[in-house]
C-alpha atoms as a PDB file:
ATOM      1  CA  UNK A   1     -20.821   6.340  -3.126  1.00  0.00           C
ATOM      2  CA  UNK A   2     -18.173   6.115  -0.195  1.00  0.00           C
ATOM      3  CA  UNK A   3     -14.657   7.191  -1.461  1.00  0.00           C
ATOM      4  CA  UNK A   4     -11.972   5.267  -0.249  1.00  0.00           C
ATOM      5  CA  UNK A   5      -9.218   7.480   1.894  1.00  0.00           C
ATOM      6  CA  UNK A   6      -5.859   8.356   0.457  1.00  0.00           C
ATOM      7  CA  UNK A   7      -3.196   5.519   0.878  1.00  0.00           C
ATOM      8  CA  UNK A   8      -1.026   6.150   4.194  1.00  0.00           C
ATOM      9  CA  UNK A   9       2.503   5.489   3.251  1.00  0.00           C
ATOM     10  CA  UNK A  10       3.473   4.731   6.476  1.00  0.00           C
ATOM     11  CA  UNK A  11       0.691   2.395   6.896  1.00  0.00           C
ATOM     12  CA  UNK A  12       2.005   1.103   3.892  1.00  0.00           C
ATOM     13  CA  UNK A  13       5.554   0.311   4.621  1.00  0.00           C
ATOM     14  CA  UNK A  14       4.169  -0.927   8.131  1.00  0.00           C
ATOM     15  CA  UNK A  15       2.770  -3.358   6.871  1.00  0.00           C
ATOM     16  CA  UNK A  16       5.440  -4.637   4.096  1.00  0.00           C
ATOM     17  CA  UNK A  17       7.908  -4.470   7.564  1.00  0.00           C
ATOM     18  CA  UNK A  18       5.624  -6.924   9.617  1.00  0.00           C
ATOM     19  CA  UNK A  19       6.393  -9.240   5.943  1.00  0.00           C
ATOM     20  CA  UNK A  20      10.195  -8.402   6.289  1.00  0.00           C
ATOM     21  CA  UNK A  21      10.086  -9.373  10.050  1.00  0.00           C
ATOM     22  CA  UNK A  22       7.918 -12.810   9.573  1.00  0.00           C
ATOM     23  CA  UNK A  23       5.364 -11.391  11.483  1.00  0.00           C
ATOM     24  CA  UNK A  24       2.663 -11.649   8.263  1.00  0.00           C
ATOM     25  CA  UNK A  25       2.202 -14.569   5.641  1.00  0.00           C
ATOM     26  CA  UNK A  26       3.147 -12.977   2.125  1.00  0.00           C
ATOM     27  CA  UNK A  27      -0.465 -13.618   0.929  1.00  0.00           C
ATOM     28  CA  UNK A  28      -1.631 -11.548   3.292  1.00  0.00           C
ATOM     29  CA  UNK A  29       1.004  -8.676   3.597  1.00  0.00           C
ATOM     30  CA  UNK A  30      -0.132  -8.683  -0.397  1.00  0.00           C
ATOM     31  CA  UNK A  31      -3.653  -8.553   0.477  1.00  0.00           C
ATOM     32  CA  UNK A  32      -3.197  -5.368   3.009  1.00  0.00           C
ATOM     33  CA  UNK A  33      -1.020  -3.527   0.680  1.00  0.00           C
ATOM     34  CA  UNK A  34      -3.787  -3.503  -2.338  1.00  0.00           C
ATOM     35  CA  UNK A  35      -6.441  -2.374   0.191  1.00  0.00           C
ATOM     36  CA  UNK A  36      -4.647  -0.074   1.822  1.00  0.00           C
ATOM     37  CA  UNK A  37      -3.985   1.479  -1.441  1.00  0.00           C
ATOM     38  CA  UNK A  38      -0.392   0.684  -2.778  1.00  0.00           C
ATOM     39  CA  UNK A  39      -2.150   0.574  -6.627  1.00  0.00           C
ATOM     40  CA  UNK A  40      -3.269   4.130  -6.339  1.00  0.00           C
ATOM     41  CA  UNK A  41       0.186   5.295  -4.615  1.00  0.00           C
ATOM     42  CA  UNK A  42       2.002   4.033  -7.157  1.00  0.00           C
ATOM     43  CA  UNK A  43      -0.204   5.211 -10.378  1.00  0.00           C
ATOM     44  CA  UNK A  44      -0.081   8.479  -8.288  1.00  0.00           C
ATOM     45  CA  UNK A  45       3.750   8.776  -8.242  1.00  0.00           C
ATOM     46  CA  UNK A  46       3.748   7.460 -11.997  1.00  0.00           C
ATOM     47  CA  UNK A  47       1.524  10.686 -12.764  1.00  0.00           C
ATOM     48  CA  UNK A  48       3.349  12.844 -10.477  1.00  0.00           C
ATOM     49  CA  UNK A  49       6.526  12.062 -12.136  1.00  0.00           C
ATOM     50  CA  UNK A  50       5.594  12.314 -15.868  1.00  0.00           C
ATOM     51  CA  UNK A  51       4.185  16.176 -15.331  1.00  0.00           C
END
C-alpha cells in the first residue's frame, strides 16, 4: 500500500494564497488543501500540542 507523503506547509499556504489572490475558485483551493494534506497537519499539530 502506497503511503501518502507528509503535508508540505508551504505547499499548503501556496495554495490557500492563489485563493486569497483570486487566482483559484474556493471549491477548488478546498479540494487541494485536503489532498495535499491540511487534515493530517492539523490532527498532527492537535497531537503535538496536547503532549
Amino acid at each position: 500500500m502506497d503511503k501518502k507523503p507528509k503535508p508540505n506547509p508551504q505547499k499548503l499556504l501556496d495554495q490557500w494564497m492563489e485563493w486569497e489572490r483570486g487566482e483559484t475558485p474556493p471549491g477548488r483551493v478546498i479540494s487541494n488543501l485536503k489532498t495535499g494534506g491540511l487534515p493530517e497537519l492539523l490532527e498532527q499539530l492537535i497531537e503535538d500540542g496536547n503532549s
